[in-house]
C-alpha atoms as a PDB file:
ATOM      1  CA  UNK A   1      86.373 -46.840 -31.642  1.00  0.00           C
ATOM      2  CA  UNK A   2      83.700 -47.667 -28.671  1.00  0.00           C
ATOM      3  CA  UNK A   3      80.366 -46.535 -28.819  1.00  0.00           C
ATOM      4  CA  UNK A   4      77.946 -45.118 -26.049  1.00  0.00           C
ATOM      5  CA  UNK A   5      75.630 -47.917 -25.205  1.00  0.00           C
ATOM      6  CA  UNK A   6      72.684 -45.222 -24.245  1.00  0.00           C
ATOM      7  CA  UNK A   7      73.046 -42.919 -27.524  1.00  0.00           C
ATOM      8  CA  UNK A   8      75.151 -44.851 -29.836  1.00  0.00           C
ATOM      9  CA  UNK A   9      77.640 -42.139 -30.299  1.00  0.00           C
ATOM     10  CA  UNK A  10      81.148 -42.528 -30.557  1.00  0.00           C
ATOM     11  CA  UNK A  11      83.252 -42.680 -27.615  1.00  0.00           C
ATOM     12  CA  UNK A  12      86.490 -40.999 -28.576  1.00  0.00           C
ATOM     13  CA  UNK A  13      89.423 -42.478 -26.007  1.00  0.00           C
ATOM     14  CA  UNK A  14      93.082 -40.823 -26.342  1.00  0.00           C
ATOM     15  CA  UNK A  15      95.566 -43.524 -26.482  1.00  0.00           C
ATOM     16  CA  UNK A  16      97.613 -43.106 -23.373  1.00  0.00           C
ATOM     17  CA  UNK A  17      93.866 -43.437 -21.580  1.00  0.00           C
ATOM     18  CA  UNK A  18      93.267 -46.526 -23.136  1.00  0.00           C
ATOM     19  CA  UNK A  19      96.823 -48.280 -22.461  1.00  0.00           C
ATOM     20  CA  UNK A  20      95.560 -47.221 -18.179  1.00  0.00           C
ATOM     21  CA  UNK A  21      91.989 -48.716 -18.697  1.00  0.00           C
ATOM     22  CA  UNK A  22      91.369 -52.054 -17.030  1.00  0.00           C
ATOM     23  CA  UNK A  23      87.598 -53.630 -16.950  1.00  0.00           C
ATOM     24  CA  UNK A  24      85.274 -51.847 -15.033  1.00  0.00           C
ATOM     25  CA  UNK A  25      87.105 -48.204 -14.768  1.00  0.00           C
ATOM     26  CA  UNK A  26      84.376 -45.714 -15.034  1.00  0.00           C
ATOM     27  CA  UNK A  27      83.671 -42.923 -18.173  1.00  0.00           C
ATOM     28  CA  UNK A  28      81.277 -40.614 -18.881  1.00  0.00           C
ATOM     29  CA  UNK A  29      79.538 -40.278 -22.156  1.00  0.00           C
ATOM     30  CA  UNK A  30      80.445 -36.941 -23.560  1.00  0.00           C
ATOM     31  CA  UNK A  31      77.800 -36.304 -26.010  1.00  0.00           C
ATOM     32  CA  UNK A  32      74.978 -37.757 -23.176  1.00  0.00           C
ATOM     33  CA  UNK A  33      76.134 -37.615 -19.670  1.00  0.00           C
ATOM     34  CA  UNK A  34      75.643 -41.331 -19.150  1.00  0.00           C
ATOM     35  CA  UNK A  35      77.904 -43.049 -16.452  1.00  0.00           C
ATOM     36  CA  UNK A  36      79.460 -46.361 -18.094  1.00  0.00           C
ATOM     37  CA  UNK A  37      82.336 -48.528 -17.134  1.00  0.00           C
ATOM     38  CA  UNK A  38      84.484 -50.207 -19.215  1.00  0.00           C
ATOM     39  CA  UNK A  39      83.490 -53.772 -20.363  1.00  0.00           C
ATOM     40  CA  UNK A  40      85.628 -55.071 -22.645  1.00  0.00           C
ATOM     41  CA  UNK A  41      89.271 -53.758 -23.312  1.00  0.00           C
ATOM     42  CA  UNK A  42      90.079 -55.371 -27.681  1.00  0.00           C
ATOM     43  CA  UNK A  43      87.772 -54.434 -28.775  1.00  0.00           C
ATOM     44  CA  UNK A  44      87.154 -51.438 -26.542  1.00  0.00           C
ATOM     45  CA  UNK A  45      83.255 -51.618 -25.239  1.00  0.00           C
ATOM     46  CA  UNK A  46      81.636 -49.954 -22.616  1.00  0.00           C
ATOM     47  CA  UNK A  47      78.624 -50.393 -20.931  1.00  0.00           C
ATOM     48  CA  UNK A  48      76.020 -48.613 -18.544  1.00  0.00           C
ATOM     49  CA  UNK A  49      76.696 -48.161 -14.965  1.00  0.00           C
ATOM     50  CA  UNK A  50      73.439 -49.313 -13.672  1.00  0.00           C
ATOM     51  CA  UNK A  51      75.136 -50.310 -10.175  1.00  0.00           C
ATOM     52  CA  UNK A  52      75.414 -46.090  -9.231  1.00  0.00           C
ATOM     53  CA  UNK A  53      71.616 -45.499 -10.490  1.00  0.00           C
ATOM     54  CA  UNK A  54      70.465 -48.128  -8.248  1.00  0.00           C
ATOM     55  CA  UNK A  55      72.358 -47.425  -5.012  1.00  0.00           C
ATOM     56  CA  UNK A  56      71.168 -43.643  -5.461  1.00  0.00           C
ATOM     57  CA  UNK A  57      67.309 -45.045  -5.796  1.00  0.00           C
ATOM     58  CA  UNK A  58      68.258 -47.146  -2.889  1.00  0.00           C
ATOM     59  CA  UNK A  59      69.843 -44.140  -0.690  1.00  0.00           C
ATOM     60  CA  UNK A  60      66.766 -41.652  -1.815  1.00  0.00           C
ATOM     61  CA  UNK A  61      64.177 -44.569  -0.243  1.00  0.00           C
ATOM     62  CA  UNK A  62      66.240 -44.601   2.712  1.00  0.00           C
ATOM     63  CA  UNK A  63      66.277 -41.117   3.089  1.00  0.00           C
ATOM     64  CA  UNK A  64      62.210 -40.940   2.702  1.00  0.00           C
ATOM     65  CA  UNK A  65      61.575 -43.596   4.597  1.00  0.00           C
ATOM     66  CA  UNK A  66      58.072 -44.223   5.762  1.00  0.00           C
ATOM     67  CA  UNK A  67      58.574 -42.830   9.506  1.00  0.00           C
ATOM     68  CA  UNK A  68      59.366 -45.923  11.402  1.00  0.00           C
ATOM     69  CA  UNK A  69      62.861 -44.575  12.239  1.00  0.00           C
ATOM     70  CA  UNK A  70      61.283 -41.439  14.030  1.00  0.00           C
ATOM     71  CA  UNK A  71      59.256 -43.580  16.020  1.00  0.00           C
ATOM     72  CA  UNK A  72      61.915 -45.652  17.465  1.00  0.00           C
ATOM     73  CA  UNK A  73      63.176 -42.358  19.372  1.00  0.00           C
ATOM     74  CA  UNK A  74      60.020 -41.435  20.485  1.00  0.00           C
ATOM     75  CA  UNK A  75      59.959 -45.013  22.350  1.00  0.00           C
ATOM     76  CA  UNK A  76      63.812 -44.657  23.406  1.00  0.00           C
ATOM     77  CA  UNK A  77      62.206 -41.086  25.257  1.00  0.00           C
ATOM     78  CA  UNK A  78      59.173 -42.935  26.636  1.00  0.00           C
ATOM     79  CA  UNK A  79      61.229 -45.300  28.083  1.00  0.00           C
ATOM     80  CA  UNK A  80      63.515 -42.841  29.977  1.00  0.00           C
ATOM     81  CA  UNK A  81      61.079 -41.454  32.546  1.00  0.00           C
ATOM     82  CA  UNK A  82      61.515 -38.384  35.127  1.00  0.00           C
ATOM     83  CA  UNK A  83      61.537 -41.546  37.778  1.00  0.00           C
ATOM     84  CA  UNK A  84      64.647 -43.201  38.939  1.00  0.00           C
ATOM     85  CA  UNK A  85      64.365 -46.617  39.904  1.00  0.00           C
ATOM     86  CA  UNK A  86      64.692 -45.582  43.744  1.00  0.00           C
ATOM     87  CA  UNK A  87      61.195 -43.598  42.855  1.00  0.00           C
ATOM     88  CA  UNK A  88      63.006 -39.931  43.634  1.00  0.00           C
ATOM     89  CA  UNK A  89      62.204 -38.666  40.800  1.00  0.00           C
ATOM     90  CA  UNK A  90      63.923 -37.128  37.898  1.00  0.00           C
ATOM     91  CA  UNK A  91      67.092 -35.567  40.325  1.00  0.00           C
ATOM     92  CA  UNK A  92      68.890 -38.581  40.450  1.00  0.00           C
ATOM     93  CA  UNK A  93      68.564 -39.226  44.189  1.00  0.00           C
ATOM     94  CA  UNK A  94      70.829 -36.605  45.326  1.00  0.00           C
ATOM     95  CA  UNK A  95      70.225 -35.205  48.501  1.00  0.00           C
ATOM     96  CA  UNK A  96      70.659 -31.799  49.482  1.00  0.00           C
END
């Protein structure tokens, strides 16, 4: 029987599971919660999904950000001006 590699507790796996598993399926740890993937398959051994904890830190950053991104459409709009490059102004030229 496996054991949780965060809380030590036993991992119970029903047999027709473990006959599927391959290396690096993913499990959940009943008794913690912990997402783990499957390491070894004789013995059976899991061990902790770090890979999923780090690309959410990595998608939370991205979503904070530090405000550059907002800038660069403030200069896309300062670049688009109410002039046309024939100097009409911001109707395009069109003559009426």
């Amino acid at each position: 029987m496996a054991t949780c590699p965060e809380c030590d507790a036993e991992i119970e796996v029903h047999p027709d599971d473990a006959e599927e598993m391959e290396i690096g399926d993913p499990w959940d740890c009943e008794a913690c919660g912990s997402r783990l993937r499957v390491a070894n398959l004789d013995p059976l051994e899991f061990e902790s999904d770090d890979e999923d904890e780090e690309e959410e830190e990595d998608e939370e950053g991205e979503d904070k950000g530090d405000g550059d991104d907002d800038d660069d459409f403030e200069d896309d709009d300062e670049e688009d001006s109410d002039t046309d490059d024939d100097g009409e102004g911001g109707a395009g030229g069109w003559d009426e």
